[in-house]
N, C-alpha and C. Protein backbone atom coordinates (compact mmCIF):
# COMPACT_ATOMS: atom_id res chain seq x y z
N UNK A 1 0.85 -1.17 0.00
CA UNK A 1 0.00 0.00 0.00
C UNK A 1 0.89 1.23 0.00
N UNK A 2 0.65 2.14 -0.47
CA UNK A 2 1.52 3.25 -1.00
C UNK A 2 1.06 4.23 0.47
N UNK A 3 2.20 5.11 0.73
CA UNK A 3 1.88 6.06 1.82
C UNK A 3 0.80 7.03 1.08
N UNK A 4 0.49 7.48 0.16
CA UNK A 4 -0.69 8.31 -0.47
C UNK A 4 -2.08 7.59 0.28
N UNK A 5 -2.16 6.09 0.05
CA UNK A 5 -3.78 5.51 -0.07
C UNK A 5 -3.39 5.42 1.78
N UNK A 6 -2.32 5.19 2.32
CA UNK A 6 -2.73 5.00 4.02
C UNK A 6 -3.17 6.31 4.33
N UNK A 7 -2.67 7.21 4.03
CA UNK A 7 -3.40 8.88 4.39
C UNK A 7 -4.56 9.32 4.39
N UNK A 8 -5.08 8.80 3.13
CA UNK A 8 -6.48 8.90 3.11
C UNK A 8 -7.16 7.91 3.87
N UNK A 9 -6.90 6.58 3.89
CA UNK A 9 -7.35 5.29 4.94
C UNK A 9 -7.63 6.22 6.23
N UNK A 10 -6.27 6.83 6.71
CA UNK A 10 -6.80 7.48 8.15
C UNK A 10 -7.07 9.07 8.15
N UNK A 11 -7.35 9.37 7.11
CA UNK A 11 -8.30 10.48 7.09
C UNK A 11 -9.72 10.12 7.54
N UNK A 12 -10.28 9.23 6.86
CA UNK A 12 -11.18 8.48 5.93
C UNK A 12 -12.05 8.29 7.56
N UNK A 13 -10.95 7.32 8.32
CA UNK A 13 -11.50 6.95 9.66
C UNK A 13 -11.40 7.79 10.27
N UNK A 14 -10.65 8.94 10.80
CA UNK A 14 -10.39 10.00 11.65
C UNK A 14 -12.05 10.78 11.33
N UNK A 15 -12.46 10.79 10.24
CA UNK A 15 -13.77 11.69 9.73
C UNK A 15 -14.92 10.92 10.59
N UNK A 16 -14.93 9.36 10.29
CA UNK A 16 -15.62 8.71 10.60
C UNK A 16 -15.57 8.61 12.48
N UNK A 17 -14.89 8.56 12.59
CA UNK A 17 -14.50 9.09 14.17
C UNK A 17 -15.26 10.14 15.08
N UNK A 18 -14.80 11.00 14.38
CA UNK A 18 -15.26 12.07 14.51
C UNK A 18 -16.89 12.81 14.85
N UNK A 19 -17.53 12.01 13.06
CA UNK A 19 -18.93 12.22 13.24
C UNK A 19 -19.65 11.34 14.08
N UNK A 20 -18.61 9.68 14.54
CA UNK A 20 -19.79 9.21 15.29
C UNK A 20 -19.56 9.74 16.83
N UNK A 21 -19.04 10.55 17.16
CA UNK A 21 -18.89 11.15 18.27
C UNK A 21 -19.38 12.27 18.72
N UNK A 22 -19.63 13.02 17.58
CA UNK A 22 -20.66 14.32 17.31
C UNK A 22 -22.00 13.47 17.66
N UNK A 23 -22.07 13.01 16.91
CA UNK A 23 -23.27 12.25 16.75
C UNK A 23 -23.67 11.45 18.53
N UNK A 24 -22.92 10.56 19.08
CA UNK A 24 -23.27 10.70 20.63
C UNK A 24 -23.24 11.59 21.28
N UNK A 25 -22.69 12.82 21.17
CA UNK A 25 -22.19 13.67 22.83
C UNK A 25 -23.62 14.83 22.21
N UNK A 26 -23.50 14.90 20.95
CA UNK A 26 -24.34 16.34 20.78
C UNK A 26 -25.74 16.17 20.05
N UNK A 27 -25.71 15.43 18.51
CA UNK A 27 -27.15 14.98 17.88
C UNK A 27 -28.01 14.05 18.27
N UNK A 28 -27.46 13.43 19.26
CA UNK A 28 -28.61 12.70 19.85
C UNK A 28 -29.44 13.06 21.02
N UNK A 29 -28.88 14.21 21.72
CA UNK A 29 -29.50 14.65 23.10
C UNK A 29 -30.40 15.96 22.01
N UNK A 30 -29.70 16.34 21.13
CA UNK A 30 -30.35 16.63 19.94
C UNK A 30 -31.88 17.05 19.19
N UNK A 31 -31.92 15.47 19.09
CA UNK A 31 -32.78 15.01 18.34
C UNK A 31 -34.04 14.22 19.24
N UNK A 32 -33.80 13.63 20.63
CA UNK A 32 -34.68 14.01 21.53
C UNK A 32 -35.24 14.96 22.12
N UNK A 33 -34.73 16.20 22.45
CA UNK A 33 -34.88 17.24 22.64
C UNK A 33 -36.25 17.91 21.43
N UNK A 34 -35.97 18.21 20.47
CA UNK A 34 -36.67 18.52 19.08
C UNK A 34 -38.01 17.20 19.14
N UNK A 35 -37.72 16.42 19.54
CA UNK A 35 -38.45 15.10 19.40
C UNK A 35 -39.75 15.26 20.24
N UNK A 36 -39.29 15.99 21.42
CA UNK A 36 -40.25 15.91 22.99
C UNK A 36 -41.06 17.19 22.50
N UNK A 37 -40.05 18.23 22.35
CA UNK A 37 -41.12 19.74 22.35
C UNK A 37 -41.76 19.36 20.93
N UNK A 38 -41.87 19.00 19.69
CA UNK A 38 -42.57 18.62 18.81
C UNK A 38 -44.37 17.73 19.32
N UNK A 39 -43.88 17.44 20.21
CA UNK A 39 -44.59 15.94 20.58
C UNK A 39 -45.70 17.27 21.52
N UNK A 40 -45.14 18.01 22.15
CA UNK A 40 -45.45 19.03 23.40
C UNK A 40 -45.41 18.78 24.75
N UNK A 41 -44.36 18.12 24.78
CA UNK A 41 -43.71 17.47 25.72
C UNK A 41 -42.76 18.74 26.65
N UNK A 42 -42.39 18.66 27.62
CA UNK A 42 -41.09 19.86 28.69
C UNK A 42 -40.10 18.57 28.93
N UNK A 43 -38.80 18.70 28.32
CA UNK A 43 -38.26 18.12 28.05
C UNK A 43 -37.20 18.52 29.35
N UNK A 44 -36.76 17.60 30.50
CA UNK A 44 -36.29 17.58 31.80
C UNK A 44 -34.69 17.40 31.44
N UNK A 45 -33.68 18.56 31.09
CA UNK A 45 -32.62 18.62 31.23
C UNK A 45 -31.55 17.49 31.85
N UNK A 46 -32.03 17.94 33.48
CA UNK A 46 -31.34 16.73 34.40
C UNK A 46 -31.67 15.17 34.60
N UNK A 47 -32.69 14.69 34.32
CA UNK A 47 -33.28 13.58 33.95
C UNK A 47 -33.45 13.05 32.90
N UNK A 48 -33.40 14.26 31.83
CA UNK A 48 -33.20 13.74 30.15
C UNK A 48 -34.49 12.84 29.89
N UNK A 49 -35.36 13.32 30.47
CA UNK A 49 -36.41 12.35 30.12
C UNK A 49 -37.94 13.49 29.35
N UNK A 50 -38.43 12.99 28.47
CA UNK A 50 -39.23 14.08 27.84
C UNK A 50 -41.26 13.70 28.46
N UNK A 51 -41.56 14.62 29.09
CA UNK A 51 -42.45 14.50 30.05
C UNK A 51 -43.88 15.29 29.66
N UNK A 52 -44.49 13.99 29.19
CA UNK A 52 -46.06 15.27 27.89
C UNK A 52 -46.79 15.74 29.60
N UNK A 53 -46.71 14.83 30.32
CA UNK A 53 -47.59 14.71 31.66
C UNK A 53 -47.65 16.34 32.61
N UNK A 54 -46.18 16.81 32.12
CA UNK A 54 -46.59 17.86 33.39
C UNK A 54 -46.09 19.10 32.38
N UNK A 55 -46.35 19.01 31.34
CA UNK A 55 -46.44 20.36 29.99
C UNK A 55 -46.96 21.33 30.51
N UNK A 56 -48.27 21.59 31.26
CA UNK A 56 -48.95 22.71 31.49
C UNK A 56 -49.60 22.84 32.82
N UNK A 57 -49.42 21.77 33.28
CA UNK A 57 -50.12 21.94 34.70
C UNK A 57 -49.14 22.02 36.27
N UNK A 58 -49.01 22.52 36.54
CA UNK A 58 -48.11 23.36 37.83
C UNK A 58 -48.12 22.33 39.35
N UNK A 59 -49.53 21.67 39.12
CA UNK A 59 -49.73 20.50 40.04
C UNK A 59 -48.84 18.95 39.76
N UNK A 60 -47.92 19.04 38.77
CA UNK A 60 -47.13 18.02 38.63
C UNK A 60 -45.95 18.05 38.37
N UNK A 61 -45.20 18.48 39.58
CA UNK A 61 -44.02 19.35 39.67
C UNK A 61 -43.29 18.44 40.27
N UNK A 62 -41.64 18.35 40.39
CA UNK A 62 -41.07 17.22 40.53
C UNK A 62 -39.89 17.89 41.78
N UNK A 63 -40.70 18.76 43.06
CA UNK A 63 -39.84 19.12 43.84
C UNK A 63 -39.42 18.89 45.56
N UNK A 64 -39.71 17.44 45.80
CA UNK A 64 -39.55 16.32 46.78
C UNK A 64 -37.95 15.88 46.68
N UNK A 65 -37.48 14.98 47.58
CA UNK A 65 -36.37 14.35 47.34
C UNK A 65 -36.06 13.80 46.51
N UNK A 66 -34.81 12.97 46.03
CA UNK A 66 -34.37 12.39 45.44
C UNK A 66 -33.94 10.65 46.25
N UNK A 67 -34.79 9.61 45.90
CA UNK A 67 -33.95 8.60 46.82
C UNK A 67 -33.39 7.92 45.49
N UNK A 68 -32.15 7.37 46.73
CA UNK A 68 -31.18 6.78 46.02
C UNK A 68 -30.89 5.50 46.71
N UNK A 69 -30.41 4.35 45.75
CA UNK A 69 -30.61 3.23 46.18
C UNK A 69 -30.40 2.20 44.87
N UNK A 70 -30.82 1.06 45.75
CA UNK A 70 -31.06 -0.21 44.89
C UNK A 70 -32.34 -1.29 44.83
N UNK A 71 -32.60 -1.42 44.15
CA UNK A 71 -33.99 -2.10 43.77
C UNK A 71 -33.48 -3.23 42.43
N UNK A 72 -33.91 -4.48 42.86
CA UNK A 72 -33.67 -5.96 41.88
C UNK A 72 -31.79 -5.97 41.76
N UNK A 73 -30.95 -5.51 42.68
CA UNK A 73 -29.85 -5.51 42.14
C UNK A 73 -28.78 -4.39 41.59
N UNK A 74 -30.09 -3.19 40.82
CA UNK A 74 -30.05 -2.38 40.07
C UNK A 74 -30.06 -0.93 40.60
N UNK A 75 -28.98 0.39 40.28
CA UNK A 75 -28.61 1.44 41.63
C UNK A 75 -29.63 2.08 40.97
N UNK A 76 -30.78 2.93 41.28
CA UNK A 76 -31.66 3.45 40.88
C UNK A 76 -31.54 4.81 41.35
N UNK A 77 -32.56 5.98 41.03
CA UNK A 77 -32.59 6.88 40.99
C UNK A 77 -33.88 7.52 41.44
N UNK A 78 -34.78 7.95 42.28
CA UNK A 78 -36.28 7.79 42.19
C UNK A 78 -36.67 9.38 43.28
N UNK A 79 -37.52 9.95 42.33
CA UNK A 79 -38.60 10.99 42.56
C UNK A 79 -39.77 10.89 42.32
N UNK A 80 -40.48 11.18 43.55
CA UNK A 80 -42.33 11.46 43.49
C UNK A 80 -42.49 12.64 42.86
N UNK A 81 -43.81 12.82 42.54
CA UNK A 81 -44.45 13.61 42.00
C UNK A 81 -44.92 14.64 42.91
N UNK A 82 -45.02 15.88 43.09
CA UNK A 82 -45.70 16.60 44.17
C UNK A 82 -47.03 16.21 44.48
N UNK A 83 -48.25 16.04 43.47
CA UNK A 83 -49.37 15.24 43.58
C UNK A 83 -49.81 14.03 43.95
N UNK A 84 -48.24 12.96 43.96
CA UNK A 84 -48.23 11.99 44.22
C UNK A 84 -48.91 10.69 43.36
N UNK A 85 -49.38 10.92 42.27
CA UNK A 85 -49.85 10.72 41.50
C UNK A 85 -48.80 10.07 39.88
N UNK A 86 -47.57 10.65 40.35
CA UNK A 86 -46.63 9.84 39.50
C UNK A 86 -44.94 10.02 39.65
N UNK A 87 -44.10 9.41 39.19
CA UNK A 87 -43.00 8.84 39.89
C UNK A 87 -42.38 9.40 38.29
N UNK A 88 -40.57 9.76 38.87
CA UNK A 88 -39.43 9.58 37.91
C UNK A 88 -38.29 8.66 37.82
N UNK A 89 -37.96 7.71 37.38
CA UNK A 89 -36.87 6.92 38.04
C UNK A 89 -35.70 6.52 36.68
N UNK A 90 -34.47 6.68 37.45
CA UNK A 90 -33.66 6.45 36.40
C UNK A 90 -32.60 5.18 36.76
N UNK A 91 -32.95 4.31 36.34
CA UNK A 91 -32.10 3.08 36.41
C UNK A 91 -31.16 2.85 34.63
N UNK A 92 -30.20 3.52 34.69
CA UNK A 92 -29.45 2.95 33.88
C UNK A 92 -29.46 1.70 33.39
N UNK A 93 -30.08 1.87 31.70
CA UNK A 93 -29.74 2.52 30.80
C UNK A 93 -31.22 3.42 30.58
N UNK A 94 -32.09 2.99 31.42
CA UNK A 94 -33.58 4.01 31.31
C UNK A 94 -33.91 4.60 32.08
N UNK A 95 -34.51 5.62 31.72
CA UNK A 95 -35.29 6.66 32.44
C UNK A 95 -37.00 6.62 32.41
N UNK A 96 -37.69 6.39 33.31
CA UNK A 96 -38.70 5.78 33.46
C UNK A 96 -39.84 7.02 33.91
N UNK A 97 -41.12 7.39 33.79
CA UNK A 97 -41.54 8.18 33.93
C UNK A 97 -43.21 7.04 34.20
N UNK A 98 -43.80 7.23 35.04
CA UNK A 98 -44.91 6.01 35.38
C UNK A 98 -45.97 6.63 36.46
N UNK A 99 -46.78 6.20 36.64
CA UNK A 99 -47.98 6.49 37.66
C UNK A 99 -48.04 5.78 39.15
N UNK A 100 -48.16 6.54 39.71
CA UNK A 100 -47.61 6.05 41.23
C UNK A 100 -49.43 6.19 42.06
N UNK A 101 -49.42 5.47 42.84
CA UNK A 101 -50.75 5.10 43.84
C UNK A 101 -49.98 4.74 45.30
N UNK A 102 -50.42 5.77 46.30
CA UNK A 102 -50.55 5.71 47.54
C UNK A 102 -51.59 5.09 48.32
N UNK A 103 -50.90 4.20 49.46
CA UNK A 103 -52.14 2.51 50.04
C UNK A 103 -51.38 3.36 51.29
N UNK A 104 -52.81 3.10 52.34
CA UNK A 104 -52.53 3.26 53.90
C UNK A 104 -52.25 1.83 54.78
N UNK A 105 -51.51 1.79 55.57
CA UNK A 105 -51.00 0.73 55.74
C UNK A 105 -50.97 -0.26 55.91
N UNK A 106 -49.49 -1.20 57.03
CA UNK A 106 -48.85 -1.96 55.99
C UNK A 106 -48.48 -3.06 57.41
N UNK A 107 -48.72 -4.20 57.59
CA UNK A 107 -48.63 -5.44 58.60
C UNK A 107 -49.79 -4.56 59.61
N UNK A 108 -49.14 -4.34 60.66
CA UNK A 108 -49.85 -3.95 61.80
C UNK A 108 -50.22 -2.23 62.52
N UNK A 109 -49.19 -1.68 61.26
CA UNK A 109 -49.41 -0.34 61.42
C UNK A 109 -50.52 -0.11 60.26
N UNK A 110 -51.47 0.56 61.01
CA UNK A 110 -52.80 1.28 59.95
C UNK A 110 -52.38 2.39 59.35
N UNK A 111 -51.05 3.36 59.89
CA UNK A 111 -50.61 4.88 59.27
C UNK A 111 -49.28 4.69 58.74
N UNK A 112 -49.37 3.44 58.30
CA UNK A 112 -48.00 3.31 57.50
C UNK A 112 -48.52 3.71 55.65
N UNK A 113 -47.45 4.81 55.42
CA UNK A 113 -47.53 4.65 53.39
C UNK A 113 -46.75 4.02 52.65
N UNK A 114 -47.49 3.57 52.11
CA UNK A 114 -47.10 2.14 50.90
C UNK A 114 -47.46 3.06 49.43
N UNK A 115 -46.59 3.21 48.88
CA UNK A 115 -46.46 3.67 47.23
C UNK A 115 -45.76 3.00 46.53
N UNK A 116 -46.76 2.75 45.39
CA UNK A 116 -47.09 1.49 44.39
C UNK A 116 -46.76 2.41 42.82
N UNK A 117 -45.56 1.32 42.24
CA UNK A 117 -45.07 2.14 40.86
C UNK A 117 -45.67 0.98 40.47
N UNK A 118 -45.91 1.97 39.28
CA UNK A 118 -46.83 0.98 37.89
C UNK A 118 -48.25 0.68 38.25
N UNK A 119 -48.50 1.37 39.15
CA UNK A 119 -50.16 1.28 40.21
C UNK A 119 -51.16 0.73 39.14
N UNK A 120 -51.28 1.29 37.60
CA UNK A 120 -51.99 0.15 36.60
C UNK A 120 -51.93 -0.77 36.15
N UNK A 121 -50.51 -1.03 36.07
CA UNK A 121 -49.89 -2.20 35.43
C UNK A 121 -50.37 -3.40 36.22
N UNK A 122 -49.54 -4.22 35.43
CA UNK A 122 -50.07 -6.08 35.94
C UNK A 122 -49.03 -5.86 37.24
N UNK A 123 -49.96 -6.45 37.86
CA UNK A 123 -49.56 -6.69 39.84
C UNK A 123 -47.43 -7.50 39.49
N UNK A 124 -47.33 -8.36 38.93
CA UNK A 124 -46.14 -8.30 38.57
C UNK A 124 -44.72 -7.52 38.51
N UNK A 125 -45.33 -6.56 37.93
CA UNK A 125 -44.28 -5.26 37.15
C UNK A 125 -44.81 -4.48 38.19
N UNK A 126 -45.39 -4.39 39.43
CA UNK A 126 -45.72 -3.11 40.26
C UNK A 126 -44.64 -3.49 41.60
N UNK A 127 -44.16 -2.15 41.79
CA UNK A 127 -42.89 -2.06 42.76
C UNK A 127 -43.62 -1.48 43.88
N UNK A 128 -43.38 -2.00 45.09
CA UNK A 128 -44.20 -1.35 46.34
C UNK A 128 -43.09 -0.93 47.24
N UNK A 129 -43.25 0.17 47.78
CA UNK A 129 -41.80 0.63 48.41
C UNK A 129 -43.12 1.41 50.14
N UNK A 130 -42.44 0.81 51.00
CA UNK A 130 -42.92 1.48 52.38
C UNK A 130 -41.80 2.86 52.80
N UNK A 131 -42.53 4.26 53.15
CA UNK A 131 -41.71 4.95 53.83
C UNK A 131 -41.35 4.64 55.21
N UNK A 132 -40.81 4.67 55.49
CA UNK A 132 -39.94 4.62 56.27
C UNK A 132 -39.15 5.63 56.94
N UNK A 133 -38.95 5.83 58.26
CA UNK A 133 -38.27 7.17 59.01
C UNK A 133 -36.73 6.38 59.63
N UNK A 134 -35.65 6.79 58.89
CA UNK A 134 -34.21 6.93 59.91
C UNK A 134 -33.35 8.18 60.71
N UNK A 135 -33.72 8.24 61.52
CA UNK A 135 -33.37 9.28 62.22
C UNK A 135 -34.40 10.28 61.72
N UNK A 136 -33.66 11.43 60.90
CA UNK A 136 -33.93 12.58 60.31
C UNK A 136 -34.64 12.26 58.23
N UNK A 137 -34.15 11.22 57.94
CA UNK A 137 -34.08 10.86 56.46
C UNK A 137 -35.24 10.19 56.39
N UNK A 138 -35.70 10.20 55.69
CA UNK A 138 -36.76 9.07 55.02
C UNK A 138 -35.78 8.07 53.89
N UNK A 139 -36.93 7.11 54.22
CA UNK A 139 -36.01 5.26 53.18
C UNK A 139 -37.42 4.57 52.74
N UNK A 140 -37.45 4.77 51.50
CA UNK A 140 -38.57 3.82 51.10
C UNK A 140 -37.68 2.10 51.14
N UNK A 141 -38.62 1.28 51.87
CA UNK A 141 -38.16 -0.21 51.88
C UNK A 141 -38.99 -0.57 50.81
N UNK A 142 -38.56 -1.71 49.88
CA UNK A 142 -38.85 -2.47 48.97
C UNK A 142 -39.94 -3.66 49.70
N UNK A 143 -40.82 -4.09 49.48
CA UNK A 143 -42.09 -5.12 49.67
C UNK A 143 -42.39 -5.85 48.98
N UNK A 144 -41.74 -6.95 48.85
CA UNK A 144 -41.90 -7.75 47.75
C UNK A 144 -42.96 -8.82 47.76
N UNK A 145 -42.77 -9.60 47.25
CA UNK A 145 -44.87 -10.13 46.50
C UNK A 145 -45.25 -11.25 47.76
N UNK A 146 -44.24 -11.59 48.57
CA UNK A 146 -44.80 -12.25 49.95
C UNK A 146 -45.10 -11.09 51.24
N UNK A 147 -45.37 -10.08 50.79
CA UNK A 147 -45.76 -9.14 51.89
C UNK A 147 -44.35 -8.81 53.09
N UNK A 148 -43.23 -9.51 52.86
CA UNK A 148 -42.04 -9.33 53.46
C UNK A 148 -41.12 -8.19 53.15
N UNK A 149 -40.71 -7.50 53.97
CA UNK A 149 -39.83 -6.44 53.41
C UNK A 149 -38.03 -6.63 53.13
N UNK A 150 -37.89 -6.07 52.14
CA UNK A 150 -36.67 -6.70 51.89
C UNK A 150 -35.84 -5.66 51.97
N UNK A 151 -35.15 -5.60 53.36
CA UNK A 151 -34.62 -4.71 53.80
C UNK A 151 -32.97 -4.46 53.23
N UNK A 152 -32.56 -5.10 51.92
CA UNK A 152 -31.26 -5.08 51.30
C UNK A 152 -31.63 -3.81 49.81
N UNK A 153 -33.27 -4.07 49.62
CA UNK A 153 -33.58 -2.80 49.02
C UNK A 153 -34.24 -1.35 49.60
N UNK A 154 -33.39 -0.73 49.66
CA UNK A 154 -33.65 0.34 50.46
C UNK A 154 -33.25 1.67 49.47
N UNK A 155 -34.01 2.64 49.59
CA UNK A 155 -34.09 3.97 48.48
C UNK A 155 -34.38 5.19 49.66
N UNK A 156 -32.84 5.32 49.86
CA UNK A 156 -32.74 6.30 50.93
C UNK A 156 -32.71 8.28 50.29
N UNK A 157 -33.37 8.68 51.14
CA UNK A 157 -33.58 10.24 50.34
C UNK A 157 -32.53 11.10 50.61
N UNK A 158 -31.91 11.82 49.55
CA UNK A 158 -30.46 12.77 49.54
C UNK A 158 -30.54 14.12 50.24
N UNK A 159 -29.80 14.63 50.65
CA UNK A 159 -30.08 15.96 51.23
C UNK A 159 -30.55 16.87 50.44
N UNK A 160 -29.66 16.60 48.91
CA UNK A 160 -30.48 17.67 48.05
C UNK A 160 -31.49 17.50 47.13
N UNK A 161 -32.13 18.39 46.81
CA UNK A 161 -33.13 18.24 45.79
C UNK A 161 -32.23 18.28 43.94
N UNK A 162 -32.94 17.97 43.55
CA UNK A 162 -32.76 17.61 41.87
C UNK A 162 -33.67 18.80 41.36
């Protein structure tokens, strides 16, 4: 191969390089972005998640804690809704946006809250998390489908808000 045709070879790839890297860091946050406000969606910067649900109404505001934690294994990310009425959660590689239902309580306490993700969905795919008080923090515990709490999933709330 002649030094002329390797030059262009790594031109050729250096270009190709290049655009697919443009193409992750900048046209794809991009092209969701354009994607959501098209749709009429408010498209959530820090969550990167595009949200038709709270476009115009002021009652579905996302300014509660942030818990952090693990759920199935998996380090999760999770905010209520001010209405309570729906949930944000980001478990890498998704960002999840779903309807949340609040149940009064839970074994032997009657004023315990139990909030239920996927509250429509098939009883399966629905995540039940109990609040919970430590010290000063709140910890939603995980409740899994034998009514037992599984105290290795725990979604403890951050000092700061998101």
């Amino acid at each position: 191969m002649k030094a002329r045709d390797s030059f262009w070879l790594a031109v050729t790839a250096l270009t190709g390089a290049a655009s697919a890297a443009a193409y992750f860091l900048w046209v794809q946050n991009f092209i969701a972005i354009d994607r959501c406000m098209d749709a009429g969606g408010a498209y959530d910067m820090a969550w990167q998640v595009c949200d038709k649900s709270n476009a115009e109404s002021i009652s579905t505001q996302f300014t509660g804690p942030v818990y952090v934690g693990t759920i199935d294994g998996q380090s999760v990310r999770l905010q209520l809704r001010d209405d309570a009425l729906g949930y944000r959660m980001i478990a890498p590689p998704l960002r999840i946006l779903g309807d949340l239902n609040t149940l009064r309580g839970f074994e032997r306490d009657d004023n315990a809250v139990v909030y239920v993700l996927n509250a429509s969905g098939e009883e399966a795919r629905q995540i039940r998390l109990l609040l919970t008080k430590t010290g000063t923090r709140d910890e939603l515990v995980r409740i899994g489908p034998d009514d037992k709490l599984h105290t290795k999933e725990v979604l403890r709330a951050t000092l700061g808000k998101s």
